[in-house]
N, C-alpha and C. Protein backbone atom coordinates (compact mmCIF):
# COMPACT_ATOMS: atom_id res chain seq x y z
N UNK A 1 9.75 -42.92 -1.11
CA UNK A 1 9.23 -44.17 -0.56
C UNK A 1 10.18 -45.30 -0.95
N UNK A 2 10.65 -45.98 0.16
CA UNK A 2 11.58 -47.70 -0.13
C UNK A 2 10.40 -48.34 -1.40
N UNK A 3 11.17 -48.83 -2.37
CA UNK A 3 10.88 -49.52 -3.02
C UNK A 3 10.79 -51.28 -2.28
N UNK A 4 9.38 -51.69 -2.45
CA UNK A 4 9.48 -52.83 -2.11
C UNK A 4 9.86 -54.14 -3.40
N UNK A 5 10.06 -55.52 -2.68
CA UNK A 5 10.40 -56.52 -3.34
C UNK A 5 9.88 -56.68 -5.28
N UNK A 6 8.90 -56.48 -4.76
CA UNK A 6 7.89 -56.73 -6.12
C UNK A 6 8.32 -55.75 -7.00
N UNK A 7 8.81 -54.44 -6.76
CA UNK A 7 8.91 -53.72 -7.56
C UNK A 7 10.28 -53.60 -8.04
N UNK A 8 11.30 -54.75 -7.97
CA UNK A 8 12.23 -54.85 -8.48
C UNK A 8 11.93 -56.34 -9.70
N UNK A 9 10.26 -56.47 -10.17
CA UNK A 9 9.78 -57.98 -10.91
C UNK A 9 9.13 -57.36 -11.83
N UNK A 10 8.71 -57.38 -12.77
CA UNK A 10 7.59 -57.47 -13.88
C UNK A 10 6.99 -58.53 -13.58
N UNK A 11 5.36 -58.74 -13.46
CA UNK A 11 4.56 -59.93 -13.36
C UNK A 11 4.41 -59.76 -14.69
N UNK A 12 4.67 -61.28 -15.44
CA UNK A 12 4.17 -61.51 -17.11
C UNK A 12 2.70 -62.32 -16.85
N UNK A 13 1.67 -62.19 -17.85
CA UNK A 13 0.68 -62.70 -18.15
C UNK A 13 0.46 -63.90 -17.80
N UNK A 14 1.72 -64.98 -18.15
CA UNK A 14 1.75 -66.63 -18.08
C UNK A 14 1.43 -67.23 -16.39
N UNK A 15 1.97 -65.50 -15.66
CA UNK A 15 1.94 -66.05 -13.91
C UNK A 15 3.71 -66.12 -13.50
N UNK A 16 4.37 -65.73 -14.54
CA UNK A 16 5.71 -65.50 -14.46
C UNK A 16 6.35 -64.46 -14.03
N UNK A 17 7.55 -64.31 -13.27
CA UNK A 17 8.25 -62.63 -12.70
C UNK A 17 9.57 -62.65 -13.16
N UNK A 18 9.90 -61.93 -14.14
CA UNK A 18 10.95 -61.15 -14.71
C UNK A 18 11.32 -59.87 -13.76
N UNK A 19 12.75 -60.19 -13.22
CA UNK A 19 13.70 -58.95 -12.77
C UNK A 19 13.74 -58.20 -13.56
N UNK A 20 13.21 -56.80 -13.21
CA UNK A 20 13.93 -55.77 -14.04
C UNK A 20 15.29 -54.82 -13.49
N UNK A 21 15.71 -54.86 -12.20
CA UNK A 21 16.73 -54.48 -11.82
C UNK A 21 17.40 -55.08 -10.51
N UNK A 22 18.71 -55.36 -10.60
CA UNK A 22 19.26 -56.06 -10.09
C UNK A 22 19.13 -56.53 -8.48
N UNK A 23 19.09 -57.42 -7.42
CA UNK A 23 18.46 -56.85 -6.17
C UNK A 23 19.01 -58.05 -5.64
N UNK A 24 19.49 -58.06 -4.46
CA UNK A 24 19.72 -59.15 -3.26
C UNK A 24 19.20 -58.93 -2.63
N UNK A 25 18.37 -60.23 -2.19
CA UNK A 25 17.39 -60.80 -0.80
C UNK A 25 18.01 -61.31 0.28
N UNK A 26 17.83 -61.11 1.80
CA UNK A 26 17.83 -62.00 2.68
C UNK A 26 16.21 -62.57 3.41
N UNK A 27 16.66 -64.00 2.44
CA UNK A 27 15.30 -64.73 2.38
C UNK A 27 15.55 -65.72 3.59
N UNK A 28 15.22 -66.22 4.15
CA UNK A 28 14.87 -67.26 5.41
C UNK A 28 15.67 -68.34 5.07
N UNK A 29 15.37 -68.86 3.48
CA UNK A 29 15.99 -70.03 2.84
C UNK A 29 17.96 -69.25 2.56
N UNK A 30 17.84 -68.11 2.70
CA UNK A 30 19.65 -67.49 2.40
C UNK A 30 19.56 -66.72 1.59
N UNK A 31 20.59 -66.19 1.17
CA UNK A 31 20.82 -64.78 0.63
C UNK A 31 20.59 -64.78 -0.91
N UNK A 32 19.68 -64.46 -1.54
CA UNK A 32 19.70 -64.53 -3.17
C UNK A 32 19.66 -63.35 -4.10
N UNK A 33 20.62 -63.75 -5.02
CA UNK A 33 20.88 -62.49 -5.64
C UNK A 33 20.12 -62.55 -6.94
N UNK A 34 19.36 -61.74 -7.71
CA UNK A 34 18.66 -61.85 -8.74
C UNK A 34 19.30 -60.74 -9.48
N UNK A 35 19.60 -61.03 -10.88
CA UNK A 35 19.72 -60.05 -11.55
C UNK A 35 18.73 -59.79 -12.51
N UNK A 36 18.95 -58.65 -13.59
CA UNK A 36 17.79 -58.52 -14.49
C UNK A 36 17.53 -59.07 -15.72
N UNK A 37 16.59 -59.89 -16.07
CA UNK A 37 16.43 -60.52 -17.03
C UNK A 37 15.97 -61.91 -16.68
N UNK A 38 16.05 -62.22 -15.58
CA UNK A 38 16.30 -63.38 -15.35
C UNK A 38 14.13 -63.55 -14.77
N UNK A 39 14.15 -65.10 -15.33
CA UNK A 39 12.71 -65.15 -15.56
C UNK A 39 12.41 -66.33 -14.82
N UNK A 40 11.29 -66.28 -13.63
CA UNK A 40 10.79 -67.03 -12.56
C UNK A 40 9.29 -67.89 -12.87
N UNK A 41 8.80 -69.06 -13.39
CA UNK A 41 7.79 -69.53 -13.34
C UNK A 41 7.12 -69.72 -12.46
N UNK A 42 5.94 -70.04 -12.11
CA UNK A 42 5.28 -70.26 -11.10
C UNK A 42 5.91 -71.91 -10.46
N UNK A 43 6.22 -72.48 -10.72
CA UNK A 43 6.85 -73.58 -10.59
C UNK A 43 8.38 -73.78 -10.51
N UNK A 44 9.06 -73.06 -10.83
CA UNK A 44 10.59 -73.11 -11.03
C UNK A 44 11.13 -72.71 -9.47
N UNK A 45 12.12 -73.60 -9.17
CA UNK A 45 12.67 -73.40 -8.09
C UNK A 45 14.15 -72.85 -8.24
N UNK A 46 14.60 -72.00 -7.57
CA UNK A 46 15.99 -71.16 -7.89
C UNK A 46 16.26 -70.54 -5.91
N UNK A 47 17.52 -71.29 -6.19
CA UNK A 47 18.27 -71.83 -4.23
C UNK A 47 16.96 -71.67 -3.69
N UNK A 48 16.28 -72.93 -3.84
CA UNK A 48 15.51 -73.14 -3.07
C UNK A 48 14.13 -72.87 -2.83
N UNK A 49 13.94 -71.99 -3.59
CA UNK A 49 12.71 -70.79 -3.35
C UNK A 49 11.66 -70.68 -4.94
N UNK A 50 10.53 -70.86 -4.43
CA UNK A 50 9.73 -70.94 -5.73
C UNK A 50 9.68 -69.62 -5.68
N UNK A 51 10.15 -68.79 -6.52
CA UNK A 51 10.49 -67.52 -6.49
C UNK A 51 9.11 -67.14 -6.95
N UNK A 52 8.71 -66.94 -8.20
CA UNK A 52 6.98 -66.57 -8.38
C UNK A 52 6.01 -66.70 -7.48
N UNK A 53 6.13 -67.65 -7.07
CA UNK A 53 4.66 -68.35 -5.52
C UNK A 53 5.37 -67.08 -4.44
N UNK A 54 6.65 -67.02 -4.18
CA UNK A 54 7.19 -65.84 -3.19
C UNK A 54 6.11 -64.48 -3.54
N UNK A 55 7.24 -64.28 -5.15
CA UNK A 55 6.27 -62.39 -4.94
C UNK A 55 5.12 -63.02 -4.95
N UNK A 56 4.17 -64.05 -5.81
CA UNK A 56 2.94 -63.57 -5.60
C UNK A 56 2.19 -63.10 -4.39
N UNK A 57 2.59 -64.47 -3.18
CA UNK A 57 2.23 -63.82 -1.95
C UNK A 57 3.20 -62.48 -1.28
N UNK A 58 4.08 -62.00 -2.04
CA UNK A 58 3.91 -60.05 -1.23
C UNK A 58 3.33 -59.51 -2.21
N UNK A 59 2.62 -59.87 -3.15
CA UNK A 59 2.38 -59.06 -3.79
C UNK A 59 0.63 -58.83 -3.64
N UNK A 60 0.38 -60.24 -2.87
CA UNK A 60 -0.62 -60.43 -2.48
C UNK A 60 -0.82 -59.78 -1.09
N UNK A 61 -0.12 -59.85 -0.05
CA UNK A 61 -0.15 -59.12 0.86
C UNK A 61 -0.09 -57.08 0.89
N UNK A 62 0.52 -57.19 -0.17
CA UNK A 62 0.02 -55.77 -0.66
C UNK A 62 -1.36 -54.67 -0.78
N UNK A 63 -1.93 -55.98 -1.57
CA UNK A 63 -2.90 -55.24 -1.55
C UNK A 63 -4.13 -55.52 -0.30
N UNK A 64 -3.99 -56.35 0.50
CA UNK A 64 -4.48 -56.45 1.44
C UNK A 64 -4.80 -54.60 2.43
């Protein structure tokens, strides 16, 4: 099975998403490359993109 988006994040407790392996997006806003380690607040914007509010909603659409 393709691994989807989310499953290249750890959701932390705080509402935060930590990369755990390295991954480039083509996002609407442009191409973003995330590597691992790197840690997304619900508020933090990175090129453009509130990256946490992102996965939450696929991650939300998931379980739909």
């Amino acid at each position: 099975m393709e691994k989807r988006i989310t499953d290249y994040f750890h959701r932390e407790a705080d509402g935060a998403w930590t990369c755990v392996e390295p991954l480039t997006v083509d996002h609407p806003s442009g191409r973003i490359q995330f590597s691992p380690g790197a840690r997304f607040g619900p508020e933090d914007i990175f090129m453009g993109v509130k990256v946490a509010k992102w996965l939450d909603s696929l991650a939300d659409a998931r379980r739909l």
